[in-house]
PDB file of N, CA and C in Angstrom:
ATOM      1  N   UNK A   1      45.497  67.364 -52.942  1.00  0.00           N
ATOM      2  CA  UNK A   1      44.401  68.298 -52.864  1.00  0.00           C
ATOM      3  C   UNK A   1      43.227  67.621 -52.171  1.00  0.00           C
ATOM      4  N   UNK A   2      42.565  68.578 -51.411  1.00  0.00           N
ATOM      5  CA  UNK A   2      41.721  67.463 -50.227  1.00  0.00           C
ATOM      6  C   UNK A   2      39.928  68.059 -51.091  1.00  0.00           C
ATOM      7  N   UNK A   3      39.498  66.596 -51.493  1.00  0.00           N
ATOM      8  CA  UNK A   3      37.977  66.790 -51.898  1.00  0.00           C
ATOM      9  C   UNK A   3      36.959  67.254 -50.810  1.00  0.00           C
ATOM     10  N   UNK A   4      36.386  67.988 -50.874  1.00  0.00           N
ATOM     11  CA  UNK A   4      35.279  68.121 -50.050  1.00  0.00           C
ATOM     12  C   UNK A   4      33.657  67.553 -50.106  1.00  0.00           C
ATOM     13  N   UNK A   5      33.100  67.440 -49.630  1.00  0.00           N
ATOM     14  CA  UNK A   5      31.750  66.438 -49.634  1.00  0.00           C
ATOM     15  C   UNK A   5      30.581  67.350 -49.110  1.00  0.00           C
ATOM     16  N   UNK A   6      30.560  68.322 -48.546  1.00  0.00           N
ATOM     17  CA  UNK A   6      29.953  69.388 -47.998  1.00  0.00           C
ATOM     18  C   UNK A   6      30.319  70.744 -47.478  1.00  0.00           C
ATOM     19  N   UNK A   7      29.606  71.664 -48.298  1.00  0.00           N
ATOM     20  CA  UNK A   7      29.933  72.997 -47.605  1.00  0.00           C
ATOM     21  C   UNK A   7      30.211  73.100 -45.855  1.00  0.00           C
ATOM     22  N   UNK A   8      29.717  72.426 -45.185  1.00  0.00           N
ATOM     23  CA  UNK A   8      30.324  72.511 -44.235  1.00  0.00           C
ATOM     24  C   UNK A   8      31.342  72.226 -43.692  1.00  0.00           C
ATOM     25  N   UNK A   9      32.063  71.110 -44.240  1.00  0.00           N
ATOM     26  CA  UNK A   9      33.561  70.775 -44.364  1.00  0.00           C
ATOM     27  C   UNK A   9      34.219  72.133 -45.034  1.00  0.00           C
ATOM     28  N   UNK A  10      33.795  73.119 -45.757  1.00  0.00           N
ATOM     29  CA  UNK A  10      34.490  73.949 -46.426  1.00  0.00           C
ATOM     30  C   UNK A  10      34.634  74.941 -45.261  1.00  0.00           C
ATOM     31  N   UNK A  11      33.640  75.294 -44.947  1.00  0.00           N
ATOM     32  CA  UNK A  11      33.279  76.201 -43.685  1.00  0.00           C
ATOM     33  C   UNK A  11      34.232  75.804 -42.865  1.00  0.00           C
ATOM     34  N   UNK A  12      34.000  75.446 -42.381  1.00  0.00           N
ATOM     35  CA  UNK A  12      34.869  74.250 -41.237  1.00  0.00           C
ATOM     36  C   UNK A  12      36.631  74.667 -41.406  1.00  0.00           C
ATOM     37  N   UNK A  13      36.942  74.374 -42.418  1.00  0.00           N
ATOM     38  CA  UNK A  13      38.344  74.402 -42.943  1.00  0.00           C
ATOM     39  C   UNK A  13      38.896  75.633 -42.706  1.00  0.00           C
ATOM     40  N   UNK A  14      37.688  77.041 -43.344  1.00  0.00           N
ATOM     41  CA  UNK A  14      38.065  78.579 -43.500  1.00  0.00           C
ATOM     42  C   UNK A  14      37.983  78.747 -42.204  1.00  0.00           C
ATOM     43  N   UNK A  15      37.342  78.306 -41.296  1.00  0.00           N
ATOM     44  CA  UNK A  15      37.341  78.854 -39.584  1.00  0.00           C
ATOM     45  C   UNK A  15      38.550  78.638 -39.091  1.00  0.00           C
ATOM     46  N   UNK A  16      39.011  77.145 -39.417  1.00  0.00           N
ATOM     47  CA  UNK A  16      40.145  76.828 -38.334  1.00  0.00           C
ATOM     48  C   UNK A  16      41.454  77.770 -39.519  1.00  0.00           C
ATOM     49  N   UNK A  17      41.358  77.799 -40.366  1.00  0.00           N
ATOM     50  CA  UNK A  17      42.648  78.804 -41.233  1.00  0.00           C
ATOM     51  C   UNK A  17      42.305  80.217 -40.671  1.00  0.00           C
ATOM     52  N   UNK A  18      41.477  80.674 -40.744  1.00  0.00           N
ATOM     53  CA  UNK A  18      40.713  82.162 -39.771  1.00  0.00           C
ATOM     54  C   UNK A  18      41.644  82.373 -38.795  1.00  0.00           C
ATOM     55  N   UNK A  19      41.195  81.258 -37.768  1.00  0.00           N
ATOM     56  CA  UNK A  19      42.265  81.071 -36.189  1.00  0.00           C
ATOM     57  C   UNK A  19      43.374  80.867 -36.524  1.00  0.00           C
ATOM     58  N   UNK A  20      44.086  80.339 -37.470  1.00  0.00           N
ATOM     59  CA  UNK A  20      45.333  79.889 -37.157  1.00  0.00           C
ATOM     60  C   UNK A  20      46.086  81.272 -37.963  1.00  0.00           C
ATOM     61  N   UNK A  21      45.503  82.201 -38.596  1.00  0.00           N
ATOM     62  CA  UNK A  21      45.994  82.707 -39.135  1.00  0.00           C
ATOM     63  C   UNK A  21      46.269  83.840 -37.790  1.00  0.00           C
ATOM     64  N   UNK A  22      45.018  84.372 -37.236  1.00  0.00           N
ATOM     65  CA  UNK A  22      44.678  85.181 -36.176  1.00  0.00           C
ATOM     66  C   UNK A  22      45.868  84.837 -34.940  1.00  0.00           C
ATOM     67  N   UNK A  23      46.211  83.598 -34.591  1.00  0.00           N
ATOM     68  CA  UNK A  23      47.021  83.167 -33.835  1.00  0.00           C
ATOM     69  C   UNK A  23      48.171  83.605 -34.424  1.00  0.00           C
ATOM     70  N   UNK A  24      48.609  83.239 -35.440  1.00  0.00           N
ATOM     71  CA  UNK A  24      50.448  83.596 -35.991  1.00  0.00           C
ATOM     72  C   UNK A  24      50.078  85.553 -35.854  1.00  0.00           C
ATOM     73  N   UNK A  25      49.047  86.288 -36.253  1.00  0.00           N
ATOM     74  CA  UNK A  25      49.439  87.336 -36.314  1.00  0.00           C
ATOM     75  C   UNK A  25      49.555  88.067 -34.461  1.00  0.00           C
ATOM     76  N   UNK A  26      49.008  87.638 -33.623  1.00  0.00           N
ATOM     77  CA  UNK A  26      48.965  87.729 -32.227  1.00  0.00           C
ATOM     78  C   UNK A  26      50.877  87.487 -32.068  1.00  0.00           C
ATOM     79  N   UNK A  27      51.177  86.288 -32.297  1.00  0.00           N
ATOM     80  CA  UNK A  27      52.423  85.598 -32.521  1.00  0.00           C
ATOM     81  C   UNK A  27      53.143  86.874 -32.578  1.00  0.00           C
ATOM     82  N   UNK A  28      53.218  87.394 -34.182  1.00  0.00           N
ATOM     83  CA  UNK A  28      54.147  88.186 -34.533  1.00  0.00           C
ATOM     84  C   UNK A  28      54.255  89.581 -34.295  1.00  0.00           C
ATOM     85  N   UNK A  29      52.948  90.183 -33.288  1.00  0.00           N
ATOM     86  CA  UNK A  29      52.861  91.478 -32.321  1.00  0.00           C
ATOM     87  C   UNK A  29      53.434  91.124 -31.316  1.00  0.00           C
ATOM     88  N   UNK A  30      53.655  90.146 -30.254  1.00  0.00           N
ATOM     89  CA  UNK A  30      54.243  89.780 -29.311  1.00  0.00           C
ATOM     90  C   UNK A  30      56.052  89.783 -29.446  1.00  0.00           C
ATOM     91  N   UNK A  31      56.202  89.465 -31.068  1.00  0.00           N
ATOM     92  CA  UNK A  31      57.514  89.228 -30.865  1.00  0.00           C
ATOM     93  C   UNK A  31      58.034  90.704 -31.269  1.00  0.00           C
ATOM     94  N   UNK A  32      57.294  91.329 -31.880  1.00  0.00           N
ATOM     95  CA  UNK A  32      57.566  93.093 -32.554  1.00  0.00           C
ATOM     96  C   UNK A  32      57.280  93.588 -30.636  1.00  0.00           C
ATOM     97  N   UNK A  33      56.642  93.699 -29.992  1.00  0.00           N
ATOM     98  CA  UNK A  33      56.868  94.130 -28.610  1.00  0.00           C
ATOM     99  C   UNK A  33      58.504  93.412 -28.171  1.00  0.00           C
ATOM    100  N   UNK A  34      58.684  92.345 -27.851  1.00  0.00           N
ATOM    101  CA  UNK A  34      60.013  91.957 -27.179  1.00  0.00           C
ATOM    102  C   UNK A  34      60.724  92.558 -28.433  1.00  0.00           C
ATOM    103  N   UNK A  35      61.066  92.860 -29.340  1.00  0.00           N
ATOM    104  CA  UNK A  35      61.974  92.869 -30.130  1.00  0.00           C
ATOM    105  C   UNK A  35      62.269  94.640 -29.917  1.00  0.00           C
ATOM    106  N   UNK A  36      61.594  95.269 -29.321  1.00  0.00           N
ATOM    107  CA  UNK A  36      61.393  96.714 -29.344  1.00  0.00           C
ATOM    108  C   UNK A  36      61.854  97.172 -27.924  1.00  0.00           C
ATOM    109  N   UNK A  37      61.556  96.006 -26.816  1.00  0.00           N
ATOM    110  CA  UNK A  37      62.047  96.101 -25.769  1.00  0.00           C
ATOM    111  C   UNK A  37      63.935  95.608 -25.784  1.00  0.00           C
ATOM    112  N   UNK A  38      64.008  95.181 -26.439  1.00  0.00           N
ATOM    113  CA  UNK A  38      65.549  94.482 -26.435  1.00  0.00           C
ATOM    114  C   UNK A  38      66.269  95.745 -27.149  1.00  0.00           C
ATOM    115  N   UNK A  39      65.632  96.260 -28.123  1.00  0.00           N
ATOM    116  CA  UNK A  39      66.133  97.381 -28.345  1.00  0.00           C
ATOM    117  C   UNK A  39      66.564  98.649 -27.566  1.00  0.00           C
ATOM    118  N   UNK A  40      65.916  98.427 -26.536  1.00  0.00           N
ATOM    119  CA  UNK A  40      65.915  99.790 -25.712  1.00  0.00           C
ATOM    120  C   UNK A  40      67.441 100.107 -25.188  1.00  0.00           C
ATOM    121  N   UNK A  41      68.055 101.445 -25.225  1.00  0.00           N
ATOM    122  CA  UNK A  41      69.228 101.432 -24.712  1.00  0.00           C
ATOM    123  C   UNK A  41      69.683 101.082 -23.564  1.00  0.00           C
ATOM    124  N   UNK A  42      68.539 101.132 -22.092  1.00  0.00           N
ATOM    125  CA  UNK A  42      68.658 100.633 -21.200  1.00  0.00           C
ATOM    126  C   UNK A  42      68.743  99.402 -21.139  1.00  0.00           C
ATOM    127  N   UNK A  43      68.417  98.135 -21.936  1.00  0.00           N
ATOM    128  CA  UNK A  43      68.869  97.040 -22.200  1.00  0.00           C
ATOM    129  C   UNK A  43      70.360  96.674 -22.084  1.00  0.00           C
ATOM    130  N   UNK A  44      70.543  97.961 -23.082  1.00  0.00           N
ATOM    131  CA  UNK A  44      72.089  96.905 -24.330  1.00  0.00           C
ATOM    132  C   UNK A  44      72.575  97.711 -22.554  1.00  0.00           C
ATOM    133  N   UNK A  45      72.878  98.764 -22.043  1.00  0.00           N
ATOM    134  CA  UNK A  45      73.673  99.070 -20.875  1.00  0.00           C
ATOM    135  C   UNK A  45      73.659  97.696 -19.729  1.00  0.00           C
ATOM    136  N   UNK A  46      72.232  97.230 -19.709  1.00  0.00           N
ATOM    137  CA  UNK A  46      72.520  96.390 -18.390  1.00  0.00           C
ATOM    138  C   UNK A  46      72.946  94.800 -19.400  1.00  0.00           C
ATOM    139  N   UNK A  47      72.997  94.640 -20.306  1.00  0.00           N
ATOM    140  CA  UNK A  47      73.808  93.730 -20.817  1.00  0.00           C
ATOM    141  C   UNK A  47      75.338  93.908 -21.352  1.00  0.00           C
ATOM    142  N   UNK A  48      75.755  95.125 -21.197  1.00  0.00           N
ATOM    143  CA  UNK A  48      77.086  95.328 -20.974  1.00  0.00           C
ATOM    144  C   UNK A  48      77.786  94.983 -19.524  1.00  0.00           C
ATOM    145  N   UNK A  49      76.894  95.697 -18.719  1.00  0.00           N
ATOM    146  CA  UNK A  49      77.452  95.662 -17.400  1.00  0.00           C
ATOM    147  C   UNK A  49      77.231  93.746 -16.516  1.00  0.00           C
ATOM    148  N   UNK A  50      76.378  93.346 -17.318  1.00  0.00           N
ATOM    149  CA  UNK A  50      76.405  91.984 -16.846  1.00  0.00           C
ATOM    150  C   UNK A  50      77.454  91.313 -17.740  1.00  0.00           C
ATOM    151  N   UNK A  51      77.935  91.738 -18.817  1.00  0.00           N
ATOM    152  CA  UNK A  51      78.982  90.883 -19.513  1.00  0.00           C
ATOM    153  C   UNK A  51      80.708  91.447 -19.088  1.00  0.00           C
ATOM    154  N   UNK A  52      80.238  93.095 -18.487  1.00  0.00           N
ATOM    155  CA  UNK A  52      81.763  93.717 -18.150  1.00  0.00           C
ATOM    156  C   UNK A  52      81.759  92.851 -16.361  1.00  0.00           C
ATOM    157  N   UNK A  53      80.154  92.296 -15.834  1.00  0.00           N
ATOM    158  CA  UNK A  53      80.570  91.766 -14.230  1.00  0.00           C
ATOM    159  C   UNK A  53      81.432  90.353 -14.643  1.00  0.00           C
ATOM    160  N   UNK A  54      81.065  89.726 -15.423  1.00  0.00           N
ATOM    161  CA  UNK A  54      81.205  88.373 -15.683  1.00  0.00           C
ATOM    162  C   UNK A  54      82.695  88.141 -15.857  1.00  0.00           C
ATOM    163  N   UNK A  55      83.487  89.360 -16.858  1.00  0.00           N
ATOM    164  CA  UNK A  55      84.559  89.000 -17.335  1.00  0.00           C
ATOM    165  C   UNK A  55      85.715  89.437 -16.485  1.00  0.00           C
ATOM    166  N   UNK A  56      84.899  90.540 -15.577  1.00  0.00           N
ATOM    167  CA  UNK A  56      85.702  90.763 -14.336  1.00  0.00           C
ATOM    168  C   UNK A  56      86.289  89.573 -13.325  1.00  0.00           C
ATOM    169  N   UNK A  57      85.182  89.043 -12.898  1.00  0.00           N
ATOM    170  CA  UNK A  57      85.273  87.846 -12.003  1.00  0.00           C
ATOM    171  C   UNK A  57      86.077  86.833 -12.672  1.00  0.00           C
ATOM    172  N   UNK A  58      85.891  86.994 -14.334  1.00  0.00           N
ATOM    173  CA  UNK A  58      86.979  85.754 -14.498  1.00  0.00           C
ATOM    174  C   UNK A  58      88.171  86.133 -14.519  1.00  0.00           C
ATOM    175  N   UNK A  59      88.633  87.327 -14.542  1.00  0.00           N
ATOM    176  CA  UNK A  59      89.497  88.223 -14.715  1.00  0.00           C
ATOM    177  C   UNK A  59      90.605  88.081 -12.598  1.00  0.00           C
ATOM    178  N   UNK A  60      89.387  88.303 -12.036  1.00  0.00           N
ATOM    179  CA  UNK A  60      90.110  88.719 -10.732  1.00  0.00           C
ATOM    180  C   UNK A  60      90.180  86.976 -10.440  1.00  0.00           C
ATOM    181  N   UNK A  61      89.439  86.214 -10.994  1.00  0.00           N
ATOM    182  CA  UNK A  61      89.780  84.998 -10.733  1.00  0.00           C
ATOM    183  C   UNK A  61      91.072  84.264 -11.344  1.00  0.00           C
ATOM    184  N   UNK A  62      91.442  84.865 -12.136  1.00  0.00           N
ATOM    185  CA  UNK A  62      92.408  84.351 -12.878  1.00  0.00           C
ATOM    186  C   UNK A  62      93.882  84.701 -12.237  1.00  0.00           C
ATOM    187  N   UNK A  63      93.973  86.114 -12.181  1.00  0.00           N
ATOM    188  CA  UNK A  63      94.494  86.360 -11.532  1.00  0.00           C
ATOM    189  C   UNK A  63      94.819  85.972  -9.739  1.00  0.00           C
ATOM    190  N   UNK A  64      93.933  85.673  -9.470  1.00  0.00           N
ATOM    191  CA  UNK A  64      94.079  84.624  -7.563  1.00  0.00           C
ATOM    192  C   UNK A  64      94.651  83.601  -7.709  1.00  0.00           C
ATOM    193  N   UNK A  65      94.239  82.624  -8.975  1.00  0.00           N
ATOM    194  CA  UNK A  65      95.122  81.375  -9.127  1.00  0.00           C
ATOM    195  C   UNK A  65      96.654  81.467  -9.923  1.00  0.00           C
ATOM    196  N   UNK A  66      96.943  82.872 -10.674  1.00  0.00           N
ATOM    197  CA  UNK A  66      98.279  82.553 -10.692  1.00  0.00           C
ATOM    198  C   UNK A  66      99.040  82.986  -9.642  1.00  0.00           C
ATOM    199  N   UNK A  67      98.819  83.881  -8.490  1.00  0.00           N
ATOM    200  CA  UNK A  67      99.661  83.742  -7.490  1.00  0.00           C
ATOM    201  C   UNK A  67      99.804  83.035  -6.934  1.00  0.00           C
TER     202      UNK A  67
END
């Protein structure tokens, strides 16, 4: 437990907890925006179609080297 010696050390302490608190909640609107965007159905589609390009190519590739 940290002694204090002056109200202004107390002051001091509640400001920077103020900010740091103000900072994590900035934090956790930023991640509720991306988290809302990842949601979007137009997302999950172009992350299908980049996982249906991917498995293609390994697919038509696979197929070139066993002939």
């Amino acid at each position: 437990m940290k002694t204090y010696q002056s109200f202004d050390e107390i002051e001091y302490d509640l400001d920077k907890l103020k900010l740091e608190r103000q900072i994590a909640w900035e934090e956790l609107k930023g991640i509720k925006h991306e988290f809302q965007e990842d949601m979007k159905p137009l997302n999950w589609v172009s992350t299908g179609l980049k996982f249906a390009g991917q498995y293609g190519v390994f697919v038509i590739l696979k197929k070139f080297f066993r002939t």
